[in-house]
Protein backbone atom coordinates (compact mmCIF):
# COMPACT_ATOMS: atom_id res chain seq x y z
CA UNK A 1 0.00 0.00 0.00
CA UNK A 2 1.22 3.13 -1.02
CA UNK A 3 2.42 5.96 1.65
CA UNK A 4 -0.43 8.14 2.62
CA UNK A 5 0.97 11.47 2.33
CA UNK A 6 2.07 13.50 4.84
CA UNK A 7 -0.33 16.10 6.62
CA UNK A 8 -0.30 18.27 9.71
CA UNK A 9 -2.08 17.24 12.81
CA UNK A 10 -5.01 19.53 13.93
CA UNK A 11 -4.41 19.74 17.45
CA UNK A 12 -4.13 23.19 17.33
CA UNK A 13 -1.51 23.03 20.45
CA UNK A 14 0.58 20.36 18.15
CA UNK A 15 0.54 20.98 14.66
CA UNK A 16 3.03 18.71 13.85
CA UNK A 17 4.24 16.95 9.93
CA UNK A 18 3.29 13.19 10.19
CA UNK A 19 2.28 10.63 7.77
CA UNK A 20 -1.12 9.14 7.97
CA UNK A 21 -1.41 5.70 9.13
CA UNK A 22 -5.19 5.42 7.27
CA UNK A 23 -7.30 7.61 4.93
CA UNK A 24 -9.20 10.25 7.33
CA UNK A 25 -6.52 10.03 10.32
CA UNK A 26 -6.15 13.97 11.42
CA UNK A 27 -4.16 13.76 14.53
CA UNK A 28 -0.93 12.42 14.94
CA UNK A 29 -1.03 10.20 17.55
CA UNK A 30 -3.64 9.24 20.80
CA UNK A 31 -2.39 11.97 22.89
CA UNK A 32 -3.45 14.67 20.20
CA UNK A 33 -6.37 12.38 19.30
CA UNK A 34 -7.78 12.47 22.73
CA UNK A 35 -7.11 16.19 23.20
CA UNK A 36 -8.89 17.13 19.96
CA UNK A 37 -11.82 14.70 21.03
CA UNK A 38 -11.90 16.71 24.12
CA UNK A 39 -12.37 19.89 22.51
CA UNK A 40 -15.24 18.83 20.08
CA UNK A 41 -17.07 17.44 22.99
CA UNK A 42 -16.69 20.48 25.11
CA UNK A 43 -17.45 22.52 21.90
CA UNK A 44 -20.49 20.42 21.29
CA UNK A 45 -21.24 21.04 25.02
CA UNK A 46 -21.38 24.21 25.14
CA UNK A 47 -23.01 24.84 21.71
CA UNK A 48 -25.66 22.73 23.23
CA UNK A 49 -26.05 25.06 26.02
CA UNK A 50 -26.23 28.37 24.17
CA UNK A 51 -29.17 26.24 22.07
CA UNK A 52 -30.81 25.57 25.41
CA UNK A 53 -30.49 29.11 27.23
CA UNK A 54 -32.01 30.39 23.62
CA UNK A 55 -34.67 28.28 24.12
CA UNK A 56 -35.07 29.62 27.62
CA UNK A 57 -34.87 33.11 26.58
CA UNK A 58 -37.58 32.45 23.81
CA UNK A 59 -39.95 30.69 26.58
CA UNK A 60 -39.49 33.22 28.64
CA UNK A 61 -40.27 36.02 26.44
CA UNK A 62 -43.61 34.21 25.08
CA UNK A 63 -44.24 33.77 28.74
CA UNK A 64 -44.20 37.53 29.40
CA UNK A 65 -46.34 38.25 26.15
CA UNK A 66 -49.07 35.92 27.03
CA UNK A 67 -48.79 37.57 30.73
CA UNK A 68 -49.30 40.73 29.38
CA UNK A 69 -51.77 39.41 26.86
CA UNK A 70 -54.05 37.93 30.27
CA UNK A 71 -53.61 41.51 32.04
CA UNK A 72 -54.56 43.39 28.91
CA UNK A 73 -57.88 40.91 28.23
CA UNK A 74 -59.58 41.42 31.73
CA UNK A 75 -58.90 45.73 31.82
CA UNK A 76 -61.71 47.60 31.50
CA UNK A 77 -62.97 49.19 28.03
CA UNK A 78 -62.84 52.63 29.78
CA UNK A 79 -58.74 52.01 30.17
CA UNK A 80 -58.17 51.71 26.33
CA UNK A 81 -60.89 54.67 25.68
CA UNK A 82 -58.42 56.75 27.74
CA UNK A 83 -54.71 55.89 26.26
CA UNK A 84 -56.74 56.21 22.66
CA UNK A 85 -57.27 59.92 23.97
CA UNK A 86 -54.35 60.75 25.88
CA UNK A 87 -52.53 59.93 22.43
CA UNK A 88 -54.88 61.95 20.68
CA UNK A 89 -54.57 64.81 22.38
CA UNK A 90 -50.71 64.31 22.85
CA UNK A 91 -50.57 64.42 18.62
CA UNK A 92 -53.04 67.38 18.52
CA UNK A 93 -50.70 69.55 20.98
CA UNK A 94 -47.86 68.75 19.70
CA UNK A 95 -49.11 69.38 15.64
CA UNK A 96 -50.30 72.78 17.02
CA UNK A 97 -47.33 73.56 18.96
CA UNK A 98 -46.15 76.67 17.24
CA UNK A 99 -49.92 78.13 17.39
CA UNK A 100 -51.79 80.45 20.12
CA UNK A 101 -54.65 79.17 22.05
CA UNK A 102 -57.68 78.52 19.11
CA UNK A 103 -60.51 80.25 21.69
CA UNK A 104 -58.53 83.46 23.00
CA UNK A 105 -55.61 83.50 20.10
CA UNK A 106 -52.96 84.04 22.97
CA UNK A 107 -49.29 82.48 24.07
CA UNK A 108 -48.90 82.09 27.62
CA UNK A 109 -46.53 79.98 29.76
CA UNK A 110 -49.95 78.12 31.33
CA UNK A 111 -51.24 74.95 30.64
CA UNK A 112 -53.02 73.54 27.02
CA UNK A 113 -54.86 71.39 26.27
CA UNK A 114 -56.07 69.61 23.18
CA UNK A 115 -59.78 71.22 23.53
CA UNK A 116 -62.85 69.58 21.55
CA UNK A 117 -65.36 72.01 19.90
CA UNK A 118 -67.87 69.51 19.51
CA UNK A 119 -67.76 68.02 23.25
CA UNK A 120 -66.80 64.15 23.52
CA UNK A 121 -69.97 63.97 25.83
CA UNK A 122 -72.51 65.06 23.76
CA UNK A 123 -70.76 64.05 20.15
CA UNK A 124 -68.67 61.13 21.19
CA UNK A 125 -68.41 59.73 17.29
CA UNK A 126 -66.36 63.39 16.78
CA UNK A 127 -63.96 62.18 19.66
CA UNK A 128 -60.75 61.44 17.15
CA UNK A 129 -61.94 63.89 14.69
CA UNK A 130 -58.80 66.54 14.40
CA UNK A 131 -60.55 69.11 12.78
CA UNK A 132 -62.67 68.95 15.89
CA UNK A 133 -59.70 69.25 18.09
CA UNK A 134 -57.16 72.03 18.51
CA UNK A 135 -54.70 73.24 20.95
CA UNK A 136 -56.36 75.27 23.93
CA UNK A 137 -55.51 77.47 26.32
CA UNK A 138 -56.90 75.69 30.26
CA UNK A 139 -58.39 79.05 30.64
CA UNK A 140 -60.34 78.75 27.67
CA UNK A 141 -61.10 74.96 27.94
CA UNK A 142 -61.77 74.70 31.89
CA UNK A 143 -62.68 77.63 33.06
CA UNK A 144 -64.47 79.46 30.16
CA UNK A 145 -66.44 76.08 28.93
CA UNK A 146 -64.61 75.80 25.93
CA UNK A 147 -65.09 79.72 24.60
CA UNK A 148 -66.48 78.55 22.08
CA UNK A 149 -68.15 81.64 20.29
CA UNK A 150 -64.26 82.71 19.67
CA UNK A 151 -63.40 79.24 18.86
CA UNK A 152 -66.47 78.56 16.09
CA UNK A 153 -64.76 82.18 14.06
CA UNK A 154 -61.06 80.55 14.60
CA UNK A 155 -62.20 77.41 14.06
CA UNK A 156 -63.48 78.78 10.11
CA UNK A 157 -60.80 80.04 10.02
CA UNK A 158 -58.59 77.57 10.02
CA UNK A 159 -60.13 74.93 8.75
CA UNK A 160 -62.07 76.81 5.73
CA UNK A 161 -66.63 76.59 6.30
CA UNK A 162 -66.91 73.55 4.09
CA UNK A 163 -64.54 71.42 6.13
CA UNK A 164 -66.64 73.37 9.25
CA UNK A 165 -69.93 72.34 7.99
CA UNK A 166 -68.72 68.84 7.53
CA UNK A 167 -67.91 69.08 11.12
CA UNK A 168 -71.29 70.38 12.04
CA UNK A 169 -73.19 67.80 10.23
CA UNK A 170 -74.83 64.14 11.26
CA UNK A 171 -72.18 62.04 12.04
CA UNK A 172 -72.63 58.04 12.62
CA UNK A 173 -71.76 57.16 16.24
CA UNK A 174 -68.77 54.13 15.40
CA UNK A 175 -69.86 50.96 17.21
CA UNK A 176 -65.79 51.30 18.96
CA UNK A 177 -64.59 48.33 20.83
CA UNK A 178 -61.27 47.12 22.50
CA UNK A 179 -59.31 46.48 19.29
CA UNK A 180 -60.72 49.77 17.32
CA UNK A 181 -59.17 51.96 20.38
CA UNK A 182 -56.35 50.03 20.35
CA UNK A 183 -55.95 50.46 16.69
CA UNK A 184 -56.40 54.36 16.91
CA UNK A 185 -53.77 54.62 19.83
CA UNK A 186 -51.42 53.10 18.09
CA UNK A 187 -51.98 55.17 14.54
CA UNK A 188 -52.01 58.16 16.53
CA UNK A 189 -48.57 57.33 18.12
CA UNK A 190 -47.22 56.55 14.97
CA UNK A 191 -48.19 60.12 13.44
CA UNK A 192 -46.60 61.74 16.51
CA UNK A 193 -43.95 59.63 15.58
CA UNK A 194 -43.25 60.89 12.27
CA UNK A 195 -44.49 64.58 13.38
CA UNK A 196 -41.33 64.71 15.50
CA UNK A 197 -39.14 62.99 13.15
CA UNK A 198 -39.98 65.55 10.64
CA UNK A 199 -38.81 67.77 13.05
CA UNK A 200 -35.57 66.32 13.68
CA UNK A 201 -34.95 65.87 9.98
């Protein structure tokens, strides 16, 4: 049989010329053979156990989705009604940031708020409606019921009378459940989103 030629073992600690004693023979002799065995087996351990704490990670992480899931299914429709409208009025503010107060047409250093025209009460379908809400002086909103004799001339102002008369026509009350709120809350942080990236930019 002819000479198997000559190779260098893989123990990376020997790496030593040897000829081959069979086809497939990597390591030079028992010592090196049992050494490199060693390292594939603690290789193979410990590939195993970044597989495993993956694993863990992963069941963990579905475990806190599905926990969060179970607290978000038994809250109260009234709890998504109010982070639909605390975005809301977050993205009206913040669009109308560089205006004065729609009612009184005044800066101050005071409070605003994002102030209805139509009142969520008695017109709840106009609730998300942004040409029916528009930044607000507290004065104006709180204290003043809305001021809305100054705010109906701003308010056609701004927004032009067809878009007003729109606004001041029969609207369908939206049959709004968990998932629609949820769905506005989320497109409304998304628009604040880009609002202030536009900013940035």
């Amino acid at each position: 049989m002819a000479k198997l030629p000559r190779r260098k073992c893989t123990h990376k600690s020997c790496r030593q010329w040897f000829h081959p004693m069979r086809n497939g023979q990597i390591v030079c002799s028992y010592e090196c053979a049992s050494a490199v065995a060693k390292e594939q087996t603690a290789k193979t351990r410990a590939k195993a156990l970044r597989v495993e704490k993956k694993r863990q990670r992963e069941e963990e992480k579905e475990g806190r989705a599905l926990q969060a899931e179970r607290r978000q299914a038994v809250k109260p429709l009234s709890h998504f009604i109010k982070q639909a409208q605390q975005v809301f009025n977050e993205f009206i503010r913040y669009r109308d940031r560089h205006l004065t107060c729609v009612s009184c047409d005044r800066h101050h250093d005071g409070q605003y708020h994002a102030g209805h025209f139509r009142t969520t009460g008695a017109n709840p379908e106009l609730r998300f409606n942004e040409d029916n809400c528009h930044k607000q002086c507290s004065v104006c909103n709180n204290h003043l019921s809305g001021n809305l004799t100054a705010y109906r001339l701003a308010l056609i102002a701004k927004i032009g009378q067809a878009r007003f008369d729109v606004l001041m026509g029969p609207h369908e009350l939206p049959k709004w459940k968990r998932d629609d709120y949820i769905q506005i809350r989320d497109e409304y942080r998304a628009k604040l989103k880009e609002l202030k990236q536009q900013v940035v930019a």
